[in-house]
N, C-alpha and C. Protein backbone atom coordinates (compact mmCIF):
# COMPACT_ATOMS: atom_id res chain seq x y z
N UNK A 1 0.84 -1.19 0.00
CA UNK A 1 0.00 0.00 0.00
C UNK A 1 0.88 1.25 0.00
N UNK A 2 0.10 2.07 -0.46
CA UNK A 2 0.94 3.38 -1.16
C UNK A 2 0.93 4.34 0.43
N UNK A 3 1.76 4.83 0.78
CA UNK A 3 1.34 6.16 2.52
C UNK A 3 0.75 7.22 1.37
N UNK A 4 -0.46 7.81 2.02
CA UNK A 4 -0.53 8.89 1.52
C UNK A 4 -0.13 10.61 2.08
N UNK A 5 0.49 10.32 2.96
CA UNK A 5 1.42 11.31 3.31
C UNK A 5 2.98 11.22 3.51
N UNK A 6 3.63 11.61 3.09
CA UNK A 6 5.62 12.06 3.15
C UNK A 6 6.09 12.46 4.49
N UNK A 7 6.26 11.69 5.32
CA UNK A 7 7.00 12.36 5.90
C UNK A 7 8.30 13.58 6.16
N UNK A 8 8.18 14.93 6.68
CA UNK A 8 8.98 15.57 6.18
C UNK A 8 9.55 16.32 7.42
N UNK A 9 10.89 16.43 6.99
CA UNK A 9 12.20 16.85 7.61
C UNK A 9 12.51 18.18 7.44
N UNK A 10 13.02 18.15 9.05
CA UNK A 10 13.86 19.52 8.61
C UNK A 10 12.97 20.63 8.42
N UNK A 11 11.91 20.81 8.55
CA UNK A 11 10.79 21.79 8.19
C UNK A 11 11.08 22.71 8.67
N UNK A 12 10.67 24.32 8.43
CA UNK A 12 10.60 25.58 9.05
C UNK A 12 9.41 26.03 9.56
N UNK A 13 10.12 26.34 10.85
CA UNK A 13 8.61 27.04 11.67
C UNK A 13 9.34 28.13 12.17
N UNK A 14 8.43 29.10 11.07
CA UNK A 14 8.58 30.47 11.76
C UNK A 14 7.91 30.78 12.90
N UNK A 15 7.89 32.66 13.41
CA UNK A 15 7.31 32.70 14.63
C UNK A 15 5.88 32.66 14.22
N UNK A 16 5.67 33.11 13.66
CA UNK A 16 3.48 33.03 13.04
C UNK A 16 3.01 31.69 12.93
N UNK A 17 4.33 30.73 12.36
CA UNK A 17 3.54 29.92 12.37
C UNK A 17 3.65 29.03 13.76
N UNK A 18 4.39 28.91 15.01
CA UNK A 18 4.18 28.76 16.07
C UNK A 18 3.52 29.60 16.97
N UNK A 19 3.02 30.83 16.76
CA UNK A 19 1.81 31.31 17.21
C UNK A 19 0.34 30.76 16.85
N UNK A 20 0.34 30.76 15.69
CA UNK A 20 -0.67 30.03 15.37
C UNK A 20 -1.54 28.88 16.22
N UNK A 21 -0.23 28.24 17.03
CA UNK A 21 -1.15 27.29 17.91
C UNK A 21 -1.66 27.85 19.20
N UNK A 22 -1.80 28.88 19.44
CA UNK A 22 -2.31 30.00 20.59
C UNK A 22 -3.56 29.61 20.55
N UNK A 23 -4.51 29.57 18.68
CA UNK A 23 -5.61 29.81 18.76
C UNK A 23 -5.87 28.65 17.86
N UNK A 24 -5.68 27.36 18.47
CA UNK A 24 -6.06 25.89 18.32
C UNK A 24 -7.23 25.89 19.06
N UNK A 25 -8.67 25.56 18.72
CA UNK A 25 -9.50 25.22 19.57
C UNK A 25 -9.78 23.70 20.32
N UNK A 26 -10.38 23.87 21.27
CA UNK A 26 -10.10 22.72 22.12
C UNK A 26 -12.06 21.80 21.60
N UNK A 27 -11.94 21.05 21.69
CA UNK A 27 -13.13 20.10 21.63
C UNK A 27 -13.82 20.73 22.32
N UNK A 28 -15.28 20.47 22.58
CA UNK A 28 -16.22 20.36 23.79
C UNK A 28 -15.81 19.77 24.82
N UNK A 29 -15.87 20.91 25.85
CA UNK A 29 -15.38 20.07 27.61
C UNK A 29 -13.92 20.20 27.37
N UNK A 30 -13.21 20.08 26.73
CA UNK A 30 -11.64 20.18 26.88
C UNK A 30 -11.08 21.36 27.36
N UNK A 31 -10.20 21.40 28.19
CA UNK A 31 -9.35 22.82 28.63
C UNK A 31 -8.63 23.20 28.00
N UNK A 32 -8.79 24.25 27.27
CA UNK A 32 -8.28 25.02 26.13
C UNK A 32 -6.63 24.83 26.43
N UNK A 33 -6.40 25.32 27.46
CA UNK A 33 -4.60 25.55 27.37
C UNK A 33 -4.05 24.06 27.27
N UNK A 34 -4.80 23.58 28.14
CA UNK A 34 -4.35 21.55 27.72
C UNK A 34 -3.98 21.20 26.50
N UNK A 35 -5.20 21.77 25.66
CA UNK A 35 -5.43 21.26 24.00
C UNK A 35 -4.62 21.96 23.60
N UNK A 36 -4.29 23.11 23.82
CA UNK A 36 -2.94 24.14 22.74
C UNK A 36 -1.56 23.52 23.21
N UNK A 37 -1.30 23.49 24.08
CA UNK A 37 0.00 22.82 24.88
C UNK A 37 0.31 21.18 24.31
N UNK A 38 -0.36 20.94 24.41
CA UNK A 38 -0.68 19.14 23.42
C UNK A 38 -0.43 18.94 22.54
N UNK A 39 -1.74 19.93 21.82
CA UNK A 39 -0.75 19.49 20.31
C UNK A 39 0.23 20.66 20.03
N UNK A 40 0.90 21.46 20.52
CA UNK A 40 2.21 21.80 20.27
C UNK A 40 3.04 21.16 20.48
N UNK A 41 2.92 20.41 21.54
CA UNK A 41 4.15 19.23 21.93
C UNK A 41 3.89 18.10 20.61
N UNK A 42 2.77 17.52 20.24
CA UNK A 42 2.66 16.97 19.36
C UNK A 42 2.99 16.65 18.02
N UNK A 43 3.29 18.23 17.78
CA UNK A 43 3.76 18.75 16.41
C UNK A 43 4.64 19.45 15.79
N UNK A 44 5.52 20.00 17.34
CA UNK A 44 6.79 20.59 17.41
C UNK A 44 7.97 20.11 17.83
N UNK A 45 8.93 20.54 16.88
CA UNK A 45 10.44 19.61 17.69
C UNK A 45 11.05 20.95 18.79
N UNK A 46 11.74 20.36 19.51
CA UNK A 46 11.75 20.90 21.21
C UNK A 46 12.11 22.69 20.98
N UNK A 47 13.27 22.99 20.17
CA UNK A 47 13.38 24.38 19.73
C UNK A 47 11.95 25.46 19.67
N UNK A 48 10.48 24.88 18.82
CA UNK A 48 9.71 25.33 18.50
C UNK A 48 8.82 25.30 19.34
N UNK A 49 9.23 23.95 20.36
CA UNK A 49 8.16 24.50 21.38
C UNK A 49 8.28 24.60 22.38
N UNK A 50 9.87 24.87 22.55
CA UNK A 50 9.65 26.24 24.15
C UNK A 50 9.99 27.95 23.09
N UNK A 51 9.61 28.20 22.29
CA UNK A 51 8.97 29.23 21.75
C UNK A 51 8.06 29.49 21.85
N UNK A 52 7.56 28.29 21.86
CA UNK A 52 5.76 28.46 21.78
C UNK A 52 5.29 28.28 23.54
N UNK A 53 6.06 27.61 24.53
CA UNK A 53 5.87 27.92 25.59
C UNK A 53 6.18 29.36 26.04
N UNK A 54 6.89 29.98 25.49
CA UNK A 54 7.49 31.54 25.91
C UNK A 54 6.23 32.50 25.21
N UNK A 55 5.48 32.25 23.96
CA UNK A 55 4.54 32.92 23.57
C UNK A 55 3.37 32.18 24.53
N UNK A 56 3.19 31.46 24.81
CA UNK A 56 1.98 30.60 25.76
C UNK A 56 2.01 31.39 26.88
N UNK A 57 3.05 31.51 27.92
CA UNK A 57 2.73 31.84 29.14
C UNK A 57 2.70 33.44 29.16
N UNK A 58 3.35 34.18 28.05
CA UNK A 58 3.10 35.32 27.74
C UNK A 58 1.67 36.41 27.45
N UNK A 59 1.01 35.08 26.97
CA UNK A 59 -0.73 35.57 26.88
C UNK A 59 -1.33 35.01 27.88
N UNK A 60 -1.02 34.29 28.75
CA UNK A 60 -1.85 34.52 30.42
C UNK A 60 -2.11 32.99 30.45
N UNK A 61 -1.53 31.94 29.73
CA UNK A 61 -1.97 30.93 29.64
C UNK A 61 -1.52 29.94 30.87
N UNK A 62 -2.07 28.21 30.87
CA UNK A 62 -1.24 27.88 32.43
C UNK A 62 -0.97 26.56 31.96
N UNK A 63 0.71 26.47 32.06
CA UNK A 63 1.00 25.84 31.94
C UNK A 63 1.19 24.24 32.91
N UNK A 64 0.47 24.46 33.48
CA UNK A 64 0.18 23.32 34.67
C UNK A 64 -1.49 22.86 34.38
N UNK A 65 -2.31 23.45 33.15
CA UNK A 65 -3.89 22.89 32.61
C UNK A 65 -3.71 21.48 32.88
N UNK A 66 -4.93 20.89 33.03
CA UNK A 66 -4.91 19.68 33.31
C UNK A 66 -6.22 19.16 32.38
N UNK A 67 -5.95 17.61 31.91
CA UNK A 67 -7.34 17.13 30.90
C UNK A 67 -8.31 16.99 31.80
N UNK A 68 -8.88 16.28 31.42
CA UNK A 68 -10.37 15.86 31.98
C UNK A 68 -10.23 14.74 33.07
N UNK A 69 -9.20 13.52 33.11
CA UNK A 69 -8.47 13.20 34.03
C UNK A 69 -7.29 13.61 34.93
N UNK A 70 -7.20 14.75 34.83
CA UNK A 70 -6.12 15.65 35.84
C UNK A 70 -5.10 15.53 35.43
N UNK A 71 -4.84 14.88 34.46
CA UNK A 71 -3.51 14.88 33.69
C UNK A 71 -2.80 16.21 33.24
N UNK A 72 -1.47 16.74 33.26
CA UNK A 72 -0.94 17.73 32.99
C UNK A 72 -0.45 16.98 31.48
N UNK A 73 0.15 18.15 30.66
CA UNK A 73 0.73 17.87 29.80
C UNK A 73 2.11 16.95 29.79
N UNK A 74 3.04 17.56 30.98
CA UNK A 74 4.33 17.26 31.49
C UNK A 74 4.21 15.68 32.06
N UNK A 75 3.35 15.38 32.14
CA UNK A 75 3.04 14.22 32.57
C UNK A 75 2.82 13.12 31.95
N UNK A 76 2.33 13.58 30.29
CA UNK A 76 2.39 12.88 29.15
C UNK A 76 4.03 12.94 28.61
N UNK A 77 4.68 13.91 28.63
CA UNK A 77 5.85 13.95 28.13
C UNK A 77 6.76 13.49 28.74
N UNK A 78 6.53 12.80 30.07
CA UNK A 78 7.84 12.52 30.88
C UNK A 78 7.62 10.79 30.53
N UNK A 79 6.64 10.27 29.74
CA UNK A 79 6.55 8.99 29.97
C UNK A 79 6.83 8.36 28.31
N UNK A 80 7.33 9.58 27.52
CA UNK A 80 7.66 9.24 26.41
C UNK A 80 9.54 9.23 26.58
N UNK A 81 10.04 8.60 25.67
CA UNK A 81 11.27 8.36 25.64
C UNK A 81 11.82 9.23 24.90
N UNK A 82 11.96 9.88 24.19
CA UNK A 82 12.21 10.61 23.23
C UNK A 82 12.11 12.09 23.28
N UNK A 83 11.48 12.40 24.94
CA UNK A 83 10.91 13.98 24.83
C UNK A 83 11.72 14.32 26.15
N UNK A 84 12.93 14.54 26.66
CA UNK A 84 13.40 14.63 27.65
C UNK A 84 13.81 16.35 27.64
N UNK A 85 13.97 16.76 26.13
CA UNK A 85 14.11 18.25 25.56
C UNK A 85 12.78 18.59 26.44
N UNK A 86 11.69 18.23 25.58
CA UNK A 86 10.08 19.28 25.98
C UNK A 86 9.75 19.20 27.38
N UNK A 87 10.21 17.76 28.23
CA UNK A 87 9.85 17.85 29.49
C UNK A 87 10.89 19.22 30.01
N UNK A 88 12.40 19.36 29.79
CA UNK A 88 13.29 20.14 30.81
C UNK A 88 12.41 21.66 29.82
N UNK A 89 12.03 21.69 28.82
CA UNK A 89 11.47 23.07 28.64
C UNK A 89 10.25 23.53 29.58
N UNK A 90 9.45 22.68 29.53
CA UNK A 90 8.15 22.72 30.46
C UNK A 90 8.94 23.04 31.92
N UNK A 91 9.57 22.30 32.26
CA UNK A 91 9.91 22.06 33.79
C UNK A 91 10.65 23.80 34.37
N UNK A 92 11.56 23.73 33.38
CA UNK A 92 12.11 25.26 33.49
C UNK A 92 11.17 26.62 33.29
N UNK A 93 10.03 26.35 32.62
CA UNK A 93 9.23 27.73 32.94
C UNK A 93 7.87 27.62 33.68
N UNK A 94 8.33 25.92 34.65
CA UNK A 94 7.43 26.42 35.89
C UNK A 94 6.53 24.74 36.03
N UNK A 95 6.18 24.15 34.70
CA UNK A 95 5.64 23.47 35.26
C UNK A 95 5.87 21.58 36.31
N UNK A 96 4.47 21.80 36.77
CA UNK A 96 5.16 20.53 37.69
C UNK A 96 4.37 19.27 37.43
């Protein structure tokens, strides 16, 4: 079977376009800063997203949101192997 998407490298993310996830909307019932913080971690490599944590906590946002099970973001990221960058970014501008 054919992928119908490329994986791609090396990409550029300017600052607009890591602002952009400021104004990600969150589902019904979801906590907005959870859902923006999420999928930035989701979709950013660690450079882009403690940028985007420095524009996040800059507009009043909280970086300690929690899902619908009390889950923090940092809490998802500390249990991945691969994200030890996004956890020490999170951790250094506060969260626990």
């Amino acid at each position: 079977m054919r992928k119908d998407k490329e994986k791609v490298l090396d990409e550029v993310w300017t600052e607009d376009r890591v602002r952009q996830f400021l104004n990600v909307q969150p589902p019904a019932g979801a906590n907005a800063d959870f859902h923006m913080l999420e999928k930035a971690y989701q979709s950013m490599r660690a450079d882009d997203f403690e940028l985007f944590v420095g524009m996040f906590l800059e507009a009043g946002h909280d970086l300690n949101a929690a899902n619908a099970t009390g889950r923090t973001v940092l809490s998802y990221v500390q249990e991945h192997r691969n994200s030890a960058e996004f956890a020490d970014v999170l951790k250094r501008n506060g969260a626990q």
